[in-house]
N, C-alpha and C. Protein backbone atom coordinates (compact mmCIF):
# COMPACT_ATOMS: atom_id res chain seq x y z
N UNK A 1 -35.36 -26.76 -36.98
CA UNK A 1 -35.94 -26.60 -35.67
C UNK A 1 -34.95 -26.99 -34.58
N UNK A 2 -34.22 -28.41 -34.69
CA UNK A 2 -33.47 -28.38 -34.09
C UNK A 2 -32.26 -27.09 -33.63
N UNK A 3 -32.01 -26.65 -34.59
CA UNK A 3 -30.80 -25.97 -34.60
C UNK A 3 -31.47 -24.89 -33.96
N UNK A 4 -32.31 -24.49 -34.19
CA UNK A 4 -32.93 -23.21 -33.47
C UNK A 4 -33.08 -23.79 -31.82
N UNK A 5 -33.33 -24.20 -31.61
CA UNK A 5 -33.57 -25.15 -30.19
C UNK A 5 -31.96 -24.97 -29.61
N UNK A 6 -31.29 -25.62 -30.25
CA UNK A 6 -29.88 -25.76 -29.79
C UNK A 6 -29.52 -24.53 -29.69
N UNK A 7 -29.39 -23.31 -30.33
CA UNK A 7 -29.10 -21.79 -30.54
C UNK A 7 -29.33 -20.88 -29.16
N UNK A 8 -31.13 -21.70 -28.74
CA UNK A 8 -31.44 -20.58 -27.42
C UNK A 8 -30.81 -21.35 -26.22
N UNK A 9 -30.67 -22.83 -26.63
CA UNK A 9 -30.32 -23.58 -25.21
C UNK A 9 -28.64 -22.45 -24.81
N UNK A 10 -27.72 -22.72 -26.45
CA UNK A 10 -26.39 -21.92 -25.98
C UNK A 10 -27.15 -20.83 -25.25
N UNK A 11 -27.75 -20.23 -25.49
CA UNK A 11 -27.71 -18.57 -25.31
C UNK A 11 -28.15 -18.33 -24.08
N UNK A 12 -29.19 -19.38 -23.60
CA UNK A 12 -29.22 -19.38 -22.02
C UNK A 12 -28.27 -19.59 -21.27
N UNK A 13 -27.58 -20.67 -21.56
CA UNK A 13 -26.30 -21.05 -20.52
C UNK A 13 -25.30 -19.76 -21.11
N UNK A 14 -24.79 -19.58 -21.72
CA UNK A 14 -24.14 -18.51 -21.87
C UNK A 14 -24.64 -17.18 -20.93
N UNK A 15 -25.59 -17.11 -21.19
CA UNK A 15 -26.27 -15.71 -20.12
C UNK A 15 -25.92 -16.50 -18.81
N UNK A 16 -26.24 -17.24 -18.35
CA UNK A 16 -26.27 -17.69 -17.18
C UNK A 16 -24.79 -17.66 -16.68
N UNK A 17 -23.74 -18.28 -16.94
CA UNK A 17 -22.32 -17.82 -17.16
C UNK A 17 -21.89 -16.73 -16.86
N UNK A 18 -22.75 -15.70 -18.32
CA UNK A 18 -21.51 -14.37 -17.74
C UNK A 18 -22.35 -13.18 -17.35
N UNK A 19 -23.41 -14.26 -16.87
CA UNK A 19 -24.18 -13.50 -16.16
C UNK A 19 -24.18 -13.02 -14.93
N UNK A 20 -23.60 -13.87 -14.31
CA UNK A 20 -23.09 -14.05 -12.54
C UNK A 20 -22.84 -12.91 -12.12
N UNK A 21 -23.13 -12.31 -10.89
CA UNK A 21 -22.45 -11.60 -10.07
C UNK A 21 -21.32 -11.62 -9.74
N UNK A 22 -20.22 -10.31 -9.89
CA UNK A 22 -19.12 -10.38 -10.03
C UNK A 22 -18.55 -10.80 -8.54
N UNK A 23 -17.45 -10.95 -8.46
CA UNK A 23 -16.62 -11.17 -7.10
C UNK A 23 -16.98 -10.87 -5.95
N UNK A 24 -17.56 -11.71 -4.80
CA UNK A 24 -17.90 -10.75 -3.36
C UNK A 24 -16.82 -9.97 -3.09
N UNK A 25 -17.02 -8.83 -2.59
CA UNK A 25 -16.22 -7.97 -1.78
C UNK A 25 -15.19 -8.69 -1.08
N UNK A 26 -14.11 -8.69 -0.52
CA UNK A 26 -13.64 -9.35 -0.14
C UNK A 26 -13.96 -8.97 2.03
N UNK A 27 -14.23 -9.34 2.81
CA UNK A 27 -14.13 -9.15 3.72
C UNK A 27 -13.24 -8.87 4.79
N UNK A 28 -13.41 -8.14 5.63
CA UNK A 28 -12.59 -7.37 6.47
C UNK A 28 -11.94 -5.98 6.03
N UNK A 29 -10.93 -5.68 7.02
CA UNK A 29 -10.16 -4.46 6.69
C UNK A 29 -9.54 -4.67 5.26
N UNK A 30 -9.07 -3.07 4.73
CA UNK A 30 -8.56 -3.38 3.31
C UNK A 30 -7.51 -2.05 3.55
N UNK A 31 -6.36 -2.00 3.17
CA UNK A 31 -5.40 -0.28 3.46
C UNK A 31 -5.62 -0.30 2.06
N UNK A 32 -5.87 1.43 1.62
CA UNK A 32 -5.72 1.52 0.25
C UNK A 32 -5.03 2.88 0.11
N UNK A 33 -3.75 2.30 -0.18
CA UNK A 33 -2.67 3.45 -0.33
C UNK A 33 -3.39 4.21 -1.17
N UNK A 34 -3.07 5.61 -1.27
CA UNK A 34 -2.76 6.87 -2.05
C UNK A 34 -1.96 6.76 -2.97
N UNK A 35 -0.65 6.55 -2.42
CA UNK A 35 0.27 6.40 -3.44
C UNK A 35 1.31 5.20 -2.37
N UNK A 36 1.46 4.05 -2.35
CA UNK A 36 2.58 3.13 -1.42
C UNK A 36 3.86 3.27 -1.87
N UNK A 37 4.23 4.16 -2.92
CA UNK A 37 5.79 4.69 -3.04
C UNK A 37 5.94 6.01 -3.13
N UNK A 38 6.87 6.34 -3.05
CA UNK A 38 7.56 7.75 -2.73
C UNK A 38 8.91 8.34 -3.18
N UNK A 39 9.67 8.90 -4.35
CA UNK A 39 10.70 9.09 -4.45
C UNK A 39 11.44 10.44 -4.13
N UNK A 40 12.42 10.01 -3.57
CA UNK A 40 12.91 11.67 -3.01
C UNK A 40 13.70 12.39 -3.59
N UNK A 41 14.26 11.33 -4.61
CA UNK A 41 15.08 12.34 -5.73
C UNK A 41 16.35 11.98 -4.96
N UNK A 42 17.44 13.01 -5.66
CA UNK A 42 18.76 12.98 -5.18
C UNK A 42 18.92 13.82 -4.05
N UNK A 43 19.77 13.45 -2.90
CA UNK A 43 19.77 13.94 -1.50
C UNK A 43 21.24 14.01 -1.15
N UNK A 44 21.33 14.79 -0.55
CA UNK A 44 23.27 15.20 -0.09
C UNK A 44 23.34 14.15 0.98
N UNK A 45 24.06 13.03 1.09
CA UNK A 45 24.62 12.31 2.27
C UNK A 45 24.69 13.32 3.41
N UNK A 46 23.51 12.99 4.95
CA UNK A 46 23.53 13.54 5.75
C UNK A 46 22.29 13.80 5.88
N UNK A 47 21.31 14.11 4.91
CA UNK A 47 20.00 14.64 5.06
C UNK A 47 19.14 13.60 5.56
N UNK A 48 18.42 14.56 6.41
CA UNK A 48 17.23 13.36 7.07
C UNK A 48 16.01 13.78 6.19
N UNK A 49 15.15 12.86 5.25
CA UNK A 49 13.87 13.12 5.05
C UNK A 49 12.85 12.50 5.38
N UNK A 50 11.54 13.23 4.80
CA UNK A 50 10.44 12.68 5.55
C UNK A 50 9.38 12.67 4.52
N UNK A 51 8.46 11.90 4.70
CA UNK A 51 7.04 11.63 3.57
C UNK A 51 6.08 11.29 4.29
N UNK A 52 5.12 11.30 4.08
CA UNK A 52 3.84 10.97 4.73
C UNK A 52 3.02 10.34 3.74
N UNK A 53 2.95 9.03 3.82
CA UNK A 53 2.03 8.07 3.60
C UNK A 53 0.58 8.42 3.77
N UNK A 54 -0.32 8.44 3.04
CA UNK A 54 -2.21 8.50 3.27
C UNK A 54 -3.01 7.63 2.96
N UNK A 55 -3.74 7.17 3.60
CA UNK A 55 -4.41 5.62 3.44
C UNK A 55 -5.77 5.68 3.74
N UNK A 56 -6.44 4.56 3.11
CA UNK A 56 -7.99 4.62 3.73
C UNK A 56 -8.27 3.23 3.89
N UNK A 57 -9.11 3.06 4.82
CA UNK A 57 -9.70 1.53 4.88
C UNK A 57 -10.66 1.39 4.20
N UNK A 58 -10.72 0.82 2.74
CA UNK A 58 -12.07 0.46 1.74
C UNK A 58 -12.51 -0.49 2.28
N UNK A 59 -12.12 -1.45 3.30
CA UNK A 59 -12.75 -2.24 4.15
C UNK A 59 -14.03 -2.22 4.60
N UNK A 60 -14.72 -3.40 4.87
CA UNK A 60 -16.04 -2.86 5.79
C UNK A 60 -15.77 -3.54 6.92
N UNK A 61 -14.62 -3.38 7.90
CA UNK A 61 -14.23 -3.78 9.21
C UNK A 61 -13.09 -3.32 10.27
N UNK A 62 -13.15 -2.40 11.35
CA UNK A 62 -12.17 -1.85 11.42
C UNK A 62 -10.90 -2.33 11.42
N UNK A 63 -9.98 -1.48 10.76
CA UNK A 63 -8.35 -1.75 10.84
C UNK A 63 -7.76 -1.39 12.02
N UNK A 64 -6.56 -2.38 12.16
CA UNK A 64 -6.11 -1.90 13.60
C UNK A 64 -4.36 -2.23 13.21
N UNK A 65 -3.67 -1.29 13.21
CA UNK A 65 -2.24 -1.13 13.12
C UNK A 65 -1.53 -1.80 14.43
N UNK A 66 -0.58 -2.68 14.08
CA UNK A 66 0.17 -3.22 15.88
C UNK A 66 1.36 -2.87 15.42
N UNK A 67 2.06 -2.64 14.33
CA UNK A 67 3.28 -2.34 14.58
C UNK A 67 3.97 -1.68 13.31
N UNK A 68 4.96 -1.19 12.74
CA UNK A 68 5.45 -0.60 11.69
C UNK A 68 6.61 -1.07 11.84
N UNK A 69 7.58 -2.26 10.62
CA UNK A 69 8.61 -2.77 10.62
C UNK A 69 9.59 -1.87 9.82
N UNK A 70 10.62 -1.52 9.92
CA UNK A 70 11.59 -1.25 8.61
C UNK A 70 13.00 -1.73 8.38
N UNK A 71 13.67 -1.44 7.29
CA UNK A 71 14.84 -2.65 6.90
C UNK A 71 15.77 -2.12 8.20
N UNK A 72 16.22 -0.82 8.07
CA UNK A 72 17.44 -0.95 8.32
C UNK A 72 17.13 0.56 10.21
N UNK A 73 18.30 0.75 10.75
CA UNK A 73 18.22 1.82 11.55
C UNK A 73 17.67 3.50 10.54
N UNK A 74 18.08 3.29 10.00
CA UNK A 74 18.54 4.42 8.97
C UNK A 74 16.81 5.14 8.57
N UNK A 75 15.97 4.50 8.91
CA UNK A 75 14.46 4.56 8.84
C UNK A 75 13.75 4.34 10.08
N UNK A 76 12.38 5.83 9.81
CA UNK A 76 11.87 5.23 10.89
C UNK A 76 10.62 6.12 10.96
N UNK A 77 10.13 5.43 11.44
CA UNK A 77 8.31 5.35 11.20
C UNK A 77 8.14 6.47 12.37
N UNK A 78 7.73 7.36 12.34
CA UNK A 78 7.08 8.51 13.27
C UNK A 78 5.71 8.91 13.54
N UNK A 79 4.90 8.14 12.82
CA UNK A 79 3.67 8.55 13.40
C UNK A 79 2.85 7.34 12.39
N UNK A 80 1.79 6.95 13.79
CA UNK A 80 0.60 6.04 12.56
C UNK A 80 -0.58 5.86 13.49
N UNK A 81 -1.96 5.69 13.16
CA UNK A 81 -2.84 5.77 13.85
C UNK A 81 -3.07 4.69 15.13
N UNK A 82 -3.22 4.98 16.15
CA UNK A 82 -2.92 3.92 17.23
C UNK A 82 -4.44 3.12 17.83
N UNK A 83 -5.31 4.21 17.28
CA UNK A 83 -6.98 3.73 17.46
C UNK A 83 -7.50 3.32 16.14
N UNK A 84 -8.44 2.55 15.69
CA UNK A 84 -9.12 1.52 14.47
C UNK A 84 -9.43 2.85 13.93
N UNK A 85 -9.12 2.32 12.70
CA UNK A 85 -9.95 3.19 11.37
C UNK A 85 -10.66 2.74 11.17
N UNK A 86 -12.44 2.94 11.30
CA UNK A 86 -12.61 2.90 10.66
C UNK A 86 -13.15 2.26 9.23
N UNK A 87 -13.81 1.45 9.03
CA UNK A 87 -14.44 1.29 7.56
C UNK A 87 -15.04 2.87 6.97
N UNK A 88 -14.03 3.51 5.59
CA UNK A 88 -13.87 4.72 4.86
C UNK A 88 -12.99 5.58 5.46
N UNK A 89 -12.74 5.39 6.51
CA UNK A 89 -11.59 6.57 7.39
C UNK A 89 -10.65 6.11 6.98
N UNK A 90 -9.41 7.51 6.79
CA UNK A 90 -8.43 7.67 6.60
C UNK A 90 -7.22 7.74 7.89
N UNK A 91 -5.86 7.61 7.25
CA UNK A 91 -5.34 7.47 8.21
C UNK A 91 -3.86 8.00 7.71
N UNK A 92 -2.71 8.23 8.20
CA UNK A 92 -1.45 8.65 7.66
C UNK A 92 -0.40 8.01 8.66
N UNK A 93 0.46 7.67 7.89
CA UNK A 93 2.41 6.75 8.54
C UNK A 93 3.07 8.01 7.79
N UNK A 94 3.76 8.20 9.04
CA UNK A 94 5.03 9.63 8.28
C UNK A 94 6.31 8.70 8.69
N UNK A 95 7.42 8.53 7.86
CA UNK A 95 8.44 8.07 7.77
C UNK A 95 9.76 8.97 7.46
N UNK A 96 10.64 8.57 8.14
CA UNK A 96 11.97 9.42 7.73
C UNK A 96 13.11 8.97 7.64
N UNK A 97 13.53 9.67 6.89
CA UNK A 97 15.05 8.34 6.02
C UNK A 97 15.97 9.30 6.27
N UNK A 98 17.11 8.77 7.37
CA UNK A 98 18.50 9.46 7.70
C UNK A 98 19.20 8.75 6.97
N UNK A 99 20.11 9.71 5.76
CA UNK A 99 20.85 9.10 4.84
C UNK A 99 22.60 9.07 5.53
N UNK A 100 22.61 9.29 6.43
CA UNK A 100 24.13 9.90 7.43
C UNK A 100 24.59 8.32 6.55
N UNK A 101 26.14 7.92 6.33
CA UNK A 101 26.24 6.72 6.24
C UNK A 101 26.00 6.07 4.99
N UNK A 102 25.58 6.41 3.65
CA UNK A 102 24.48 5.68 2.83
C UNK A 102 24.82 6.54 1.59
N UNK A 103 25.06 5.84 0.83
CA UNK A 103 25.83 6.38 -0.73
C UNK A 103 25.09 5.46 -1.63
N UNK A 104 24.64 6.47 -3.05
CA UNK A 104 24.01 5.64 -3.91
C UNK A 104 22.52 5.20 -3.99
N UNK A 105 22.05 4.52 -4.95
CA UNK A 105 20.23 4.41 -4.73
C UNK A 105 19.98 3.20 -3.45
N UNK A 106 19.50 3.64 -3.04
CA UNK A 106 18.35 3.34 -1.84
C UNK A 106 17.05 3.10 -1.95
N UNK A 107 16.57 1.86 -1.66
CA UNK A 107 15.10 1.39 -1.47
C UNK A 107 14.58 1.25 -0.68
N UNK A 108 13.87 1.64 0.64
CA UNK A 108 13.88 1.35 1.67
C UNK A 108 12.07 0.72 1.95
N UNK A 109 11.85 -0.65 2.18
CA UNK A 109 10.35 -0.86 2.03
C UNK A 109 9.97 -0.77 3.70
N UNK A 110 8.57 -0.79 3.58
CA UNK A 110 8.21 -0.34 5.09
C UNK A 110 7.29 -1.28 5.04
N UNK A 111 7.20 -2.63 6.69
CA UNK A 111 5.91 -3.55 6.10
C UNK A 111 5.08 -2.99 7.68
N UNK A 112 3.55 -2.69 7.20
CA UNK A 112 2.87 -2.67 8.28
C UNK A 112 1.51 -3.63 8.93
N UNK A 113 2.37 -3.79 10.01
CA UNK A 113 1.67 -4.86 10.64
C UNK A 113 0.74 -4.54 10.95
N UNK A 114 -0.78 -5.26 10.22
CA UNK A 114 -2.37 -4.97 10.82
C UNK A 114 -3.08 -5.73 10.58
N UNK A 115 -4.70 -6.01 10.58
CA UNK A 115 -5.90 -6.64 10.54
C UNK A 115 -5.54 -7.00 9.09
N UNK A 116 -5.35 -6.03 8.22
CA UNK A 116 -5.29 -5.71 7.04
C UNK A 116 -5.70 -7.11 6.22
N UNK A 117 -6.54 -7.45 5.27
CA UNK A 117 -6.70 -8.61 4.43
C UNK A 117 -5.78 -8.41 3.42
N UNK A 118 -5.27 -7.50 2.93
CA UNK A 118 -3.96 -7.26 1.93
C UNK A 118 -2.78 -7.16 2.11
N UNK A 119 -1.76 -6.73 1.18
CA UNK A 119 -0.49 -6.81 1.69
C UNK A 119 -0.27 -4.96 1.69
N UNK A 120 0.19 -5.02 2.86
CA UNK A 120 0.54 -3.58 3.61
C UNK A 120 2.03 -3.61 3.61
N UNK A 121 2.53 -3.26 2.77
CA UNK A 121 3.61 -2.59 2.58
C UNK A 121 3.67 -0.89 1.51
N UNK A 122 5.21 -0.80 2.05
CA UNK A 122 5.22 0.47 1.23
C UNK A 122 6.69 1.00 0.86
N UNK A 123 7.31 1.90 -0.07
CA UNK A 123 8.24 1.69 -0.02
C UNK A 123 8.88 3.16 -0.89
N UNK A 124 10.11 3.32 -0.16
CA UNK A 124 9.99 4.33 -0.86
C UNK A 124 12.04 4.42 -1.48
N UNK A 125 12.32 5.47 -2.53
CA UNK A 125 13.82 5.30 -2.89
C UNK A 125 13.93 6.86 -3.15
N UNK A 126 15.32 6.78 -3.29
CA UNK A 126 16.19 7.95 -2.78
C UNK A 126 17.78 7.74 -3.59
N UNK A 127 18.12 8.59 -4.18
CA UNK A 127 20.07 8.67 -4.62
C UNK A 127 20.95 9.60 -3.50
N UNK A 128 21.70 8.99 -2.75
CA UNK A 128 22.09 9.65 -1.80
C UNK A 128 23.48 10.03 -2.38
N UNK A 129 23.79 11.33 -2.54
CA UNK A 129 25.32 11.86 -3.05
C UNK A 129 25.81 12.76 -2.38
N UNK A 130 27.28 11.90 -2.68
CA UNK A 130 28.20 12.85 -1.25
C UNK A 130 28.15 14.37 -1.36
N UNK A 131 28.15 14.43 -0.16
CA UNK A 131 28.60 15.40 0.23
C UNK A 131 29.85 16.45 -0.24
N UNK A 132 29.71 17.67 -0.72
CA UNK A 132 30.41 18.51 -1.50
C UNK A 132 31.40 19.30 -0.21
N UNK A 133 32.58 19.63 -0.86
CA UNK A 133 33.36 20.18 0.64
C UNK A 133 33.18 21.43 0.37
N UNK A 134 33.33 21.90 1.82
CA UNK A 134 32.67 22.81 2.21
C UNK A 134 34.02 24.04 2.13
């Protein structure tokens, strides 16, 4: 009898345990890349390219973008939404990498400054090879 006693006591606390409701949501804005990298493959020294980033706020609070950082001149952020996304709205950062100058693999990360409760970065690489004479 005992042991039977002891058997349902486990089995309650056990239910009770992994029973719980999983993780609250986390609150505020959330960016949820598409894809936060991008590779461009091999590129002739000189070429300027470009990608477009797509994002959504899984957030339930609007996001608000203040600024788009990047490493070097050689990059540069051309477009990103300047009004709140949004809780479920989407949004797009188009970036473009002038390789003029720049031999070899390339990483170039992009951090964007926002509400964001996560880490907003993104990043993208590239093999830049010389240039063939002409």
């Amino acid at each position: 009898m005992k042991k039977l006693l002891m058997i349902v006591v486990l089995l309650v606390s056990a239910s009770a345990v992994f029973g719980q409701a999983g993780v609250p949501k986390q609150s505020g804005p959330v960016m949820t890349w598409d894809k936060s990298t991008h590779d461009f493959g091999n590129i002739v020294q000189g070429d300027v390219v470009e990608h477009t980033f797509k994002f959504t706020n899984s957030g339930n609070e609007p996001l608000i973008i203040t600024n788009v950082q990047v490493s070097c001149g050689c990059t540069t952020p051309k477009g990103w939404p300047r009004d709140p996304v949004m809780p479920g709205g989407t949004g797009e950062l188009t970036v473009a990498f002038n390789s003029t100058g720049k031999m070899g693999a390339q990483t170039k990360p992009v951090i964007i400054i926002s509400n964001a409760v996560n880490d907003t970065k993104i990043v993208f690489n590239t093999v830049v090879l010389d240039k063939k004479p002409q």
